[in-house]
C-alpha atoms as a PDB file:
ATOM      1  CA  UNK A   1     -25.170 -21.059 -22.923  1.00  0.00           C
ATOM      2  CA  UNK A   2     -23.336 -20.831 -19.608  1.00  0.00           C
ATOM      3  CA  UNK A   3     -24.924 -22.034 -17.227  1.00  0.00           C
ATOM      4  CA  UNK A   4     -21.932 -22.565 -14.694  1.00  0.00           C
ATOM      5  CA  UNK A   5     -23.111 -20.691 -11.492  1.00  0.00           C
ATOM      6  CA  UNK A   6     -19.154 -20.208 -10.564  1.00  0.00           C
ATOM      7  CA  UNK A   7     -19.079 -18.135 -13.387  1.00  0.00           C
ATOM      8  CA  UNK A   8     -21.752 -16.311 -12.985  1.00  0.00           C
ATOM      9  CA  UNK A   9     -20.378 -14.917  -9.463  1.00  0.00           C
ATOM     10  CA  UNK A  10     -17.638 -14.114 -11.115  1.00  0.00           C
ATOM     11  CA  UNK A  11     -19.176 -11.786 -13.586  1.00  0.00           C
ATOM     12  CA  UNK A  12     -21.170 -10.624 -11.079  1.00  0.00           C
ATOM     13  CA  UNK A  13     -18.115  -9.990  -8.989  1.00  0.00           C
ATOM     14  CA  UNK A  14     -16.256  -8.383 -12.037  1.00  0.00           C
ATOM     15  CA  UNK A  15     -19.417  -5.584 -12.513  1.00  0.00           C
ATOM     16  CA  UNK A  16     -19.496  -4.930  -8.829  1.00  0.00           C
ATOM     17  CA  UNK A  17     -15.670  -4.501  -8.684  1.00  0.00           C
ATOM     18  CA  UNK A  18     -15.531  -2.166 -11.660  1.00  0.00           C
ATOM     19  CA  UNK A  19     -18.530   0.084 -10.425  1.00  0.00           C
ATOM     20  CA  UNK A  20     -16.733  -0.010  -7.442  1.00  0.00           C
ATOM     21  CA  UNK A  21     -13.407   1.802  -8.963  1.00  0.00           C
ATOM     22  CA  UNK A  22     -15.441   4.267 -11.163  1.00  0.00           C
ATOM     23  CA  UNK A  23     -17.437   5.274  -8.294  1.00  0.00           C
ATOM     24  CA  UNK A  24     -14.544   6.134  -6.069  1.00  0.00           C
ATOM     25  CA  UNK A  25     -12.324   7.900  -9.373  1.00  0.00           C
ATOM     26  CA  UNK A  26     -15.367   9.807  -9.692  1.00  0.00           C
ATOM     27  CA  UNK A  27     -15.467  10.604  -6.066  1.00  0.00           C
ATOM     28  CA  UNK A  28     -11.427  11.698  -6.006  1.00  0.00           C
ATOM     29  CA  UNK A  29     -12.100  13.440  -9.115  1.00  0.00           C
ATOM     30  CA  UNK A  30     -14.246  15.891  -8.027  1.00  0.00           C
ATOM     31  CA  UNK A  31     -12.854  16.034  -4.571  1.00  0.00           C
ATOM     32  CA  UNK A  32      -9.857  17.372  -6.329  1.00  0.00           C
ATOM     33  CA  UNK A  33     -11.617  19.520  -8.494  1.00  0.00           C
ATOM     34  CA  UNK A  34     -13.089  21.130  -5.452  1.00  0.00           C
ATOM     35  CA  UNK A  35     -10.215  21.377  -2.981  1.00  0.00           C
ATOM     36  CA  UNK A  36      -7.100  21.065  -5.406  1.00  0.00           C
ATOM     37  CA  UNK A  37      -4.104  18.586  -5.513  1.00  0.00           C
ATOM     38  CA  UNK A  38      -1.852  19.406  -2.329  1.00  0.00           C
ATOM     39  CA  UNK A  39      -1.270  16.992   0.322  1.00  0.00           C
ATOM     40  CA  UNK A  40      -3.997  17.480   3.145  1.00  0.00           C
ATOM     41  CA  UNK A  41      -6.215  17.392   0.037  1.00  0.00           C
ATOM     42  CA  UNK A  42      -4.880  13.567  -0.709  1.00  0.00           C
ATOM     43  CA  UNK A  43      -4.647  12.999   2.931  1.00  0.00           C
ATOM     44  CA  UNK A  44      -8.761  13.671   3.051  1.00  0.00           C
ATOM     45  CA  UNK A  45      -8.945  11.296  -0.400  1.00  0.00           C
ATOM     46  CA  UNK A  46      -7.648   8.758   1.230  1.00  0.00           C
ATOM     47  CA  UNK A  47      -9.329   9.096   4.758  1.00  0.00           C
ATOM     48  CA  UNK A  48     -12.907   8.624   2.801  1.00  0.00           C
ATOM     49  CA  UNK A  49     -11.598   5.474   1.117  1.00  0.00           C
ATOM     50  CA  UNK A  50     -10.383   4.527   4.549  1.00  0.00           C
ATOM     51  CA  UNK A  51     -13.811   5.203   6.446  1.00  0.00           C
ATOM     52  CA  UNK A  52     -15.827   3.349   3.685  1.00  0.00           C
ATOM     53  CA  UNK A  53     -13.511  -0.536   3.814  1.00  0.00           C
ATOM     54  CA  UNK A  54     -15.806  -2.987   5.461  1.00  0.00           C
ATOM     55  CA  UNK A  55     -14.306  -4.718   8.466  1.00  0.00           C
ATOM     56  CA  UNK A  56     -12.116  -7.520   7.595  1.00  0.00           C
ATOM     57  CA  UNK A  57     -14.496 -10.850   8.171  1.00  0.00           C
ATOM     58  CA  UNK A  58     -14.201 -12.735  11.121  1.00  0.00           C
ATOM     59  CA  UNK A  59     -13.118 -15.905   9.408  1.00  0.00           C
ATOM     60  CA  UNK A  60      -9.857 -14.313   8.574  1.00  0.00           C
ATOM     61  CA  UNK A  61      -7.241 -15.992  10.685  1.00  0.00           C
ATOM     62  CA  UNK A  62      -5.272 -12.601  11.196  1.00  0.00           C
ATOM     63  CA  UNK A  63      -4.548 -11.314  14.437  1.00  0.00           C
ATOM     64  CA  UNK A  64      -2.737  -9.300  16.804  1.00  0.00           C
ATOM     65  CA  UNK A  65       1.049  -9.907  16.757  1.00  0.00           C
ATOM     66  CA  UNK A  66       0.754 -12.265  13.369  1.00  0.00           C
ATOM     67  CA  UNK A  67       3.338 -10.350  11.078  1.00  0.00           C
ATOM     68  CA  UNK A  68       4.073 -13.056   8.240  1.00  0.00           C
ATOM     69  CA  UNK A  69       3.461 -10.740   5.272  1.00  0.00           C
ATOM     70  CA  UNK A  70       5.397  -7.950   7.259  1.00  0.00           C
ATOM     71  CA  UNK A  71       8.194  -9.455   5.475  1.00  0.00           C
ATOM     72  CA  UNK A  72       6.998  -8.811   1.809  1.00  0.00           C
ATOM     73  CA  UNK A  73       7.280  -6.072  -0.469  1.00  0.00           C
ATOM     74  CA  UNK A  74       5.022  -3.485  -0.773  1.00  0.00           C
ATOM     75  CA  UNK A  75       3.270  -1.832  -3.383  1.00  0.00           C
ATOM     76  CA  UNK A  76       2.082   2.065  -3.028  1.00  0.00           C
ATOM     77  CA  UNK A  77       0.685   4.592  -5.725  1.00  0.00           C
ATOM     78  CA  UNK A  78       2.797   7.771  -4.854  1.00  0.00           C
ATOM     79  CA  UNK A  79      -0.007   9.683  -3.284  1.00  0.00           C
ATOM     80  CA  UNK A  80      -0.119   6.947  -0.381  1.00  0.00           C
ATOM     81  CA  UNK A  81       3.142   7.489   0.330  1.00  0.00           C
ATOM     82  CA  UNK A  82       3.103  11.122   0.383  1.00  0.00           C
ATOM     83  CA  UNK A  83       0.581  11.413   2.711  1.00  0.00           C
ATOM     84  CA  UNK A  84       2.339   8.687   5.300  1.00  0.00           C
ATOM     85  CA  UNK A  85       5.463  10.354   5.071  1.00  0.00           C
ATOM     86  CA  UNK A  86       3.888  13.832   6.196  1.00  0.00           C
ATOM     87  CA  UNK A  87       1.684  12.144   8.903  1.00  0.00           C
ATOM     88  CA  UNK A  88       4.408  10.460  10.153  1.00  0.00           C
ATOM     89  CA  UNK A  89       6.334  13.653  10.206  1.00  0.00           C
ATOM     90  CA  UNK A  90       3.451  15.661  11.705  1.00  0.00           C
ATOM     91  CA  UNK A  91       2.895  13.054  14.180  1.00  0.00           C
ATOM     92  CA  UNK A  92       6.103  11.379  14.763  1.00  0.00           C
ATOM     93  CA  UNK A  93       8.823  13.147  17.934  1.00  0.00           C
ATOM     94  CA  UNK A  94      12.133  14.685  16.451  1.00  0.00           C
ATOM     95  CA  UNK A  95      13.668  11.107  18.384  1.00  0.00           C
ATOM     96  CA  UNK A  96      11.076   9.110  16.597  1.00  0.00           C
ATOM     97  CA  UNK A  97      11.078  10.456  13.366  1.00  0.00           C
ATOM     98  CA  UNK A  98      15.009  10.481  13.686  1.00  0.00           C
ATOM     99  CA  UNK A  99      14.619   6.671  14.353  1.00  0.00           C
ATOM    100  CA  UNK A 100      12.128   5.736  11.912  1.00  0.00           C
ATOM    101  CA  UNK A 101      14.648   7.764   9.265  1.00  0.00           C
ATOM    102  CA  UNK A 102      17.766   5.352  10.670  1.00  0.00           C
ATOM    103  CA  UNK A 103      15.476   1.948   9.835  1.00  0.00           C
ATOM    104  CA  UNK A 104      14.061   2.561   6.689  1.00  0.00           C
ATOM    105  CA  UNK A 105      18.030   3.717   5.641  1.00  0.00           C
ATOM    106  CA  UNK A 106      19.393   0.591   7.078  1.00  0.00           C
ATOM    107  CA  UNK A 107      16.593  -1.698   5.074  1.00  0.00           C
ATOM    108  CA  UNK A 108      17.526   0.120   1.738  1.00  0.00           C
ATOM    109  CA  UNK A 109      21.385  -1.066   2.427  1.00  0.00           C
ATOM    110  CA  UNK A 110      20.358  -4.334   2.795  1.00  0.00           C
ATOM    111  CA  UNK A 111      19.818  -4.396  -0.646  1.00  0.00           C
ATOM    112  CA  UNK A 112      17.682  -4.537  -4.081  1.00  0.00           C
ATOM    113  CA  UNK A 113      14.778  -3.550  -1.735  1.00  0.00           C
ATOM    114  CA  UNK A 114      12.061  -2.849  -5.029  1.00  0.00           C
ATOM    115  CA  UNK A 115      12.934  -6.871  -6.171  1.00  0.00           C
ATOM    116  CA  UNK A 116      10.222  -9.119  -4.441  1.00  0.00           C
ATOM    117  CA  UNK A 117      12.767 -11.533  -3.998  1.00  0.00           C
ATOM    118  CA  UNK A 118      14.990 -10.088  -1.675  1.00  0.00           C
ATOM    119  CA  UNK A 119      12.177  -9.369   0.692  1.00  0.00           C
ATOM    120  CA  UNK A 120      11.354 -13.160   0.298  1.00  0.00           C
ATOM    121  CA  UNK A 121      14.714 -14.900   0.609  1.00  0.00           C
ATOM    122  CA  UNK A 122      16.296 -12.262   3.589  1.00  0.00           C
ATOM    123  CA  UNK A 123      13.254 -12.403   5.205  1.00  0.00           C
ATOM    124  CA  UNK A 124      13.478  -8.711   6.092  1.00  0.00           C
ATOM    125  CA  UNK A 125      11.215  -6.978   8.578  1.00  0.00           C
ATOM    126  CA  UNK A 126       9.214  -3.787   7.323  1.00  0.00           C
ATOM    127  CA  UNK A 127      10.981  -1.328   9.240  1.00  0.00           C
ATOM    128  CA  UNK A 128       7.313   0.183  10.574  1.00  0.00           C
ATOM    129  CA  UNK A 129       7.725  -3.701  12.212  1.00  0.00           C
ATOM    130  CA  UNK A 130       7.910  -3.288  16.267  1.00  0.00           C
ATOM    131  CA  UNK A 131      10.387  -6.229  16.533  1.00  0.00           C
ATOM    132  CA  UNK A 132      11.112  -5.354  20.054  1.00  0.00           C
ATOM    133  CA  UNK A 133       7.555  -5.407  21.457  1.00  0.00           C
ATOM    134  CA  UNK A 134       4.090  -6.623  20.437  1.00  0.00           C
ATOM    135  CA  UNK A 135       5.321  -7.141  16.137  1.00  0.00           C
ATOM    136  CA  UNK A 136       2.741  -5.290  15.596  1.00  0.00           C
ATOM    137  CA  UNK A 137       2.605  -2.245  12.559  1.00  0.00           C
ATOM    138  CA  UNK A 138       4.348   0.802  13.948  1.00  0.00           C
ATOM    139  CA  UNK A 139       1.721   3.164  11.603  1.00  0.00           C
ATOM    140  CA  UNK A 140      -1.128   0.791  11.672  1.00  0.00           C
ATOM    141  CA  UNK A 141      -3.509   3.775  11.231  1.00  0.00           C
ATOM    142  CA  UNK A 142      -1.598   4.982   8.164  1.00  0.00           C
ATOM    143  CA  UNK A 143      -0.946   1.852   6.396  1.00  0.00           C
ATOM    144  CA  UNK A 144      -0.877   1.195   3.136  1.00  0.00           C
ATOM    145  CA  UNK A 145      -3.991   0.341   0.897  1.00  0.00           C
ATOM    146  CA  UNK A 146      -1.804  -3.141  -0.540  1.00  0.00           C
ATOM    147  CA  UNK A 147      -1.599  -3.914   3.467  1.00  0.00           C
ATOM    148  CA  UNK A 148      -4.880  -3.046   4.802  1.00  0.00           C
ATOM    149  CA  UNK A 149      -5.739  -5.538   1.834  1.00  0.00           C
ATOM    150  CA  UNK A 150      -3.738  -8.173   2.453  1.00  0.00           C
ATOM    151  CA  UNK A 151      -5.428 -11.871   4.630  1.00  0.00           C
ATOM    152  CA  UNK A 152      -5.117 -14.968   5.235  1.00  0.00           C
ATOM    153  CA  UNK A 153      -7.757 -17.529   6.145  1.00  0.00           C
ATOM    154  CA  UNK A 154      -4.972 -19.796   7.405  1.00  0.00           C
ATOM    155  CA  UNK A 155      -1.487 -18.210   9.125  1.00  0.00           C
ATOM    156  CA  UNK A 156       0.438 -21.792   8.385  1.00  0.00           C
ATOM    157  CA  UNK A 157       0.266 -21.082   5.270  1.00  0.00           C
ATOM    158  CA  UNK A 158       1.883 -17.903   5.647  1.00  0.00           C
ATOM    159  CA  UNK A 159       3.926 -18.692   8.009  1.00  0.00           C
ATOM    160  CA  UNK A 160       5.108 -21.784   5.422  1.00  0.00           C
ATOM    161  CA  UNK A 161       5.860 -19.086   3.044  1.00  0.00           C
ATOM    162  CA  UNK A 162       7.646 -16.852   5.404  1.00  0.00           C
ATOM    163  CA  UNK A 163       9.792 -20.532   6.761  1.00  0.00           C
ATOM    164  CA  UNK A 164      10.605 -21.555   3.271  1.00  0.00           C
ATOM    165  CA  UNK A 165      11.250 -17.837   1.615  1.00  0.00           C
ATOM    166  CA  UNK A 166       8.989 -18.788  -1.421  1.00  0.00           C
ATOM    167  CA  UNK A 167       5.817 -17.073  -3.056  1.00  0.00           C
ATOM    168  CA  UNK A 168       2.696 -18.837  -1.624  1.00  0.00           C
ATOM    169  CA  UNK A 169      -0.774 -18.822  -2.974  1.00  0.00           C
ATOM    170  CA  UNK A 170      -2.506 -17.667   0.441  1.00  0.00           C
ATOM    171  CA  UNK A 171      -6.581 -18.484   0.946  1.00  0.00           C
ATOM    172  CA  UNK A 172      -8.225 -15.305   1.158  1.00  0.00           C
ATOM    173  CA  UNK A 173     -11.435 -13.642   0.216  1.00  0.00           C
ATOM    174  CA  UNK A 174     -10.427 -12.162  -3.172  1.00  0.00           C
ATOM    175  CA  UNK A 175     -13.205 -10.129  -3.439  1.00  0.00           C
ATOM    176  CA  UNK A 176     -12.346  -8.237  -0.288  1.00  0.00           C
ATOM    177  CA  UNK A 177      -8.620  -7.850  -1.131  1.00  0.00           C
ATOM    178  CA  UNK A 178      -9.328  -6.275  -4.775  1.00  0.00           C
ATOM    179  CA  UNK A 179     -12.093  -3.709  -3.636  1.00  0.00           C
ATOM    180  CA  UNK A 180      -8.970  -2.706  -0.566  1.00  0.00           C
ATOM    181  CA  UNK A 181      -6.626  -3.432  -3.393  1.00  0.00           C
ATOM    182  CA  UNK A 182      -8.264  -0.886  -5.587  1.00  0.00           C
ATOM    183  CA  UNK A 183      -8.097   1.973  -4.109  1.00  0.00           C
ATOM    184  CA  UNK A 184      -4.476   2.708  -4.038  1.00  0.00           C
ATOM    185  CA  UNK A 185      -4.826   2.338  -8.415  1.00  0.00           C
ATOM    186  CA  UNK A 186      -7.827   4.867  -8.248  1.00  0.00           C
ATOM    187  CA  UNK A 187      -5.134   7.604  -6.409  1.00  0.00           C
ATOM    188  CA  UNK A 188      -2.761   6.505  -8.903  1.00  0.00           C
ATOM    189  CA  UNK A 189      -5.268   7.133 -11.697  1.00  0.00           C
ATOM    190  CA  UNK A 190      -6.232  10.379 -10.542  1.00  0.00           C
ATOM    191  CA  UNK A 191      -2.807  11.552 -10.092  1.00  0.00           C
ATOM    192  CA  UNK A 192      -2.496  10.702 -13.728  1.00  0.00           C
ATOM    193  CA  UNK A 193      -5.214  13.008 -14.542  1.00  0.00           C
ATOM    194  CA  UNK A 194      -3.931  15.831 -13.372  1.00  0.00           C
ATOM    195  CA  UNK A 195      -0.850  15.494 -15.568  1.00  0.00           C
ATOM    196  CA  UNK A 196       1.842  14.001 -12.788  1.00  0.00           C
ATOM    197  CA  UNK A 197       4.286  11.395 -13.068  1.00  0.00           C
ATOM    198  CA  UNK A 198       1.637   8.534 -11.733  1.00  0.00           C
ATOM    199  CA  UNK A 199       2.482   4.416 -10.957  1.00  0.00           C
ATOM    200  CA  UNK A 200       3.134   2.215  -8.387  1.00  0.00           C
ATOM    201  CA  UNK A 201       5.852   2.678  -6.653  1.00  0.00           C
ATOM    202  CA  UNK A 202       8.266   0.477  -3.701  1.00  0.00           C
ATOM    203  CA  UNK A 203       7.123   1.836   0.011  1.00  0.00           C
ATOM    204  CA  UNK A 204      10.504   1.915   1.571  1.00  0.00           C
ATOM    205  CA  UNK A 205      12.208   3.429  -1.431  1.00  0.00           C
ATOM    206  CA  UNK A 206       9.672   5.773  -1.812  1.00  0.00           C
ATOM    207  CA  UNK A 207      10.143   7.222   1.645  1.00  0.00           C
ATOM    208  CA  UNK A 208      13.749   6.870   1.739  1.00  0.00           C
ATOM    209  CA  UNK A 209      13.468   9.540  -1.156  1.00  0.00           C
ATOM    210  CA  UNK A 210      11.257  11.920   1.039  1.00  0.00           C
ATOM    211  CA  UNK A 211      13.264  11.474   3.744  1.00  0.00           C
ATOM    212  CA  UNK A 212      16.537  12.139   2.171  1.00  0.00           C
ATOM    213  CA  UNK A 213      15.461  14.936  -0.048  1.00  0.00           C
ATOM    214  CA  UNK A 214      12.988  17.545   1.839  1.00  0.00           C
ATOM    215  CA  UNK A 215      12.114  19.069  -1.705  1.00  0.00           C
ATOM    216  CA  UNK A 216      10.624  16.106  -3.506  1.00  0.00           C
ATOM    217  CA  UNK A 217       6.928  16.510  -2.613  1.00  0.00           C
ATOM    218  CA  UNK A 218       6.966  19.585  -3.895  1.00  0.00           C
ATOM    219  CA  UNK A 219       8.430  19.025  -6.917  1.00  0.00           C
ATOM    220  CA  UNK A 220       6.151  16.040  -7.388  1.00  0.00           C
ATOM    221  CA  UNK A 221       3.485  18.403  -7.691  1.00  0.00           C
ATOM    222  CA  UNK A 222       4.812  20.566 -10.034  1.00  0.00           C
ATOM    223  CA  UNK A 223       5.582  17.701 -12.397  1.00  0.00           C
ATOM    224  CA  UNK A 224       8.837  16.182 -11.649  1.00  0.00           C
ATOM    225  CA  UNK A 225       8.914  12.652 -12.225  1.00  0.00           C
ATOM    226  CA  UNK A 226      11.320  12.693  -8.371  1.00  0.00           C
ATOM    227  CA  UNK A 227       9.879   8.791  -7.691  1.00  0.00           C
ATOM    228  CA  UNK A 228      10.954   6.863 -11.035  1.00  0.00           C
ATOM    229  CA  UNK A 229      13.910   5.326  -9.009  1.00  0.00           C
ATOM    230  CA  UNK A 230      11.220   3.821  -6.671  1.00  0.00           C
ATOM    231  CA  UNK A 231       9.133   2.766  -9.274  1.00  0.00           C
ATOM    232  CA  UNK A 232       8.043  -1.066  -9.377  1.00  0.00           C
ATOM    233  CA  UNK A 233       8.684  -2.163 -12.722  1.00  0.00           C
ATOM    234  CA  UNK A 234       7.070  -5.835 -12.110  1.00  0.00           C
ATOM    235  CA  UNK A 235       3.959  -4.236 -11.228  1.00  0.00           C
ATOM    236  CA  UNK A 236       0.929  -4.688 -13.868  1.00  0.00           C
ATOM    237  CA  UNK A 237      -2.138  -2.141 -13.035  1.00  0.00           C
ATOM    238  CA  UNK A 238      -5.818  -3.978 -13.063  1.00  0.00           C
END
């Protein structure tokens, strides 16, 4: 008998977290069902998902101007970035989207930008980073799922890990990160379902390939497989 009450959180934790993702698969399911798979239809998908995240908690030590882990890789399922990209563009001045464009370019020269490492030992700025004013996220409305996720209870320990260019275990609330975490798997999942080239894919790379090529949305969803050379081949789904 187990009669550790550690554990028992834990599988409590586990259930909650698991009727958490078949809830919202359901939920983008039949959204899709109803509406069909086009891009303001994902865009909706991922505004519900958006509107139902409980605030971060207030022990978090995160604040306004901290940018540590705006240095690190990240993780997208392809519908995420499809619907940034076209926000961006819908949103975004000819100068500012032409700008935008120009950083994202200049990251991917930097090098292997879909290798964790690099991001780690250059040290390189997300190029939605304003390094010039407040470092704060550029498209902090639009973010990603993987960085709307993503706290710290303690920034010197990321700011140890950004110093040093090593992976750090960071304190957190793990429960909070993995239901954020989840929902960018449940888009990937559903994308899946309807038959598309479907996994997790590098941010940057991903929209240097919409931005270079103003076909491959399209051709996404009619069943090209247009993102395998952003795909993150490290990644392992939960």
């Amino acid at each position: 008998m187990n009669n550790n009450p550690f554990s028992k959180k834990s599988d409590r934790a586990k259930v909650l977290l698991a009727r958490t993702r078949d809830t919202a698969m359901q939920d983008v399911s039949d959204f899709l069902d109803i509406h069909g798979l086009y891009i303001p239809v994902l865009a909706g998908a991922m505004d519900r998902f958006a509107a139902s995240l409980v605030p971060l908690p207030r022990e978090a030590a995160c604040k306004n101007g901290c940018a540590w882990c705006c240095h690190l890789r990240v993780g997208v399922s392809i519908p995420e970035a499809l619907v940034i990209f076209h926000e961006i563009r819908a949103q975004a001045t000819p100068e500012g989207l032409a700008f935008l464009k120009q950083r994202i370019l200049n990251t991917s020269d930097r090098g292997d930008i879909l290798d964790e490492a690099f991001w780690r030992s250059t040290r390189c700025p997300c190029p939605f980073l304003d390094l010039e004013g407040t470092y704060q996220c550029l498209i902090y409305g639009l973010r990603p799922f993987s960085c709307r996720a993503f706290h710290s209870l303690d920034d010197a320990v990321c700011r140890k890990g950004y110093d040093q260019g090593i992976e750090i275990q960071v304190p957190c609330f793990p429960m909070y990160r993995a239901c954020v975490d989840l929902y960018s798997s449940v888009l990937m999942q559903a994308a899946a379902q309807k038959g598309l080239a479907s996994f997790q894919v590098g941010f940057i790379r991903a929209l240097e390939i919409l931005f270079q090529d103003d076909t491959a949305s399209d051709r996404w969803l009619n069943g090209e497989d247009v993102f395998l050379p952003a795909k993150l081949a490290d990644f392992t789904s939960k």
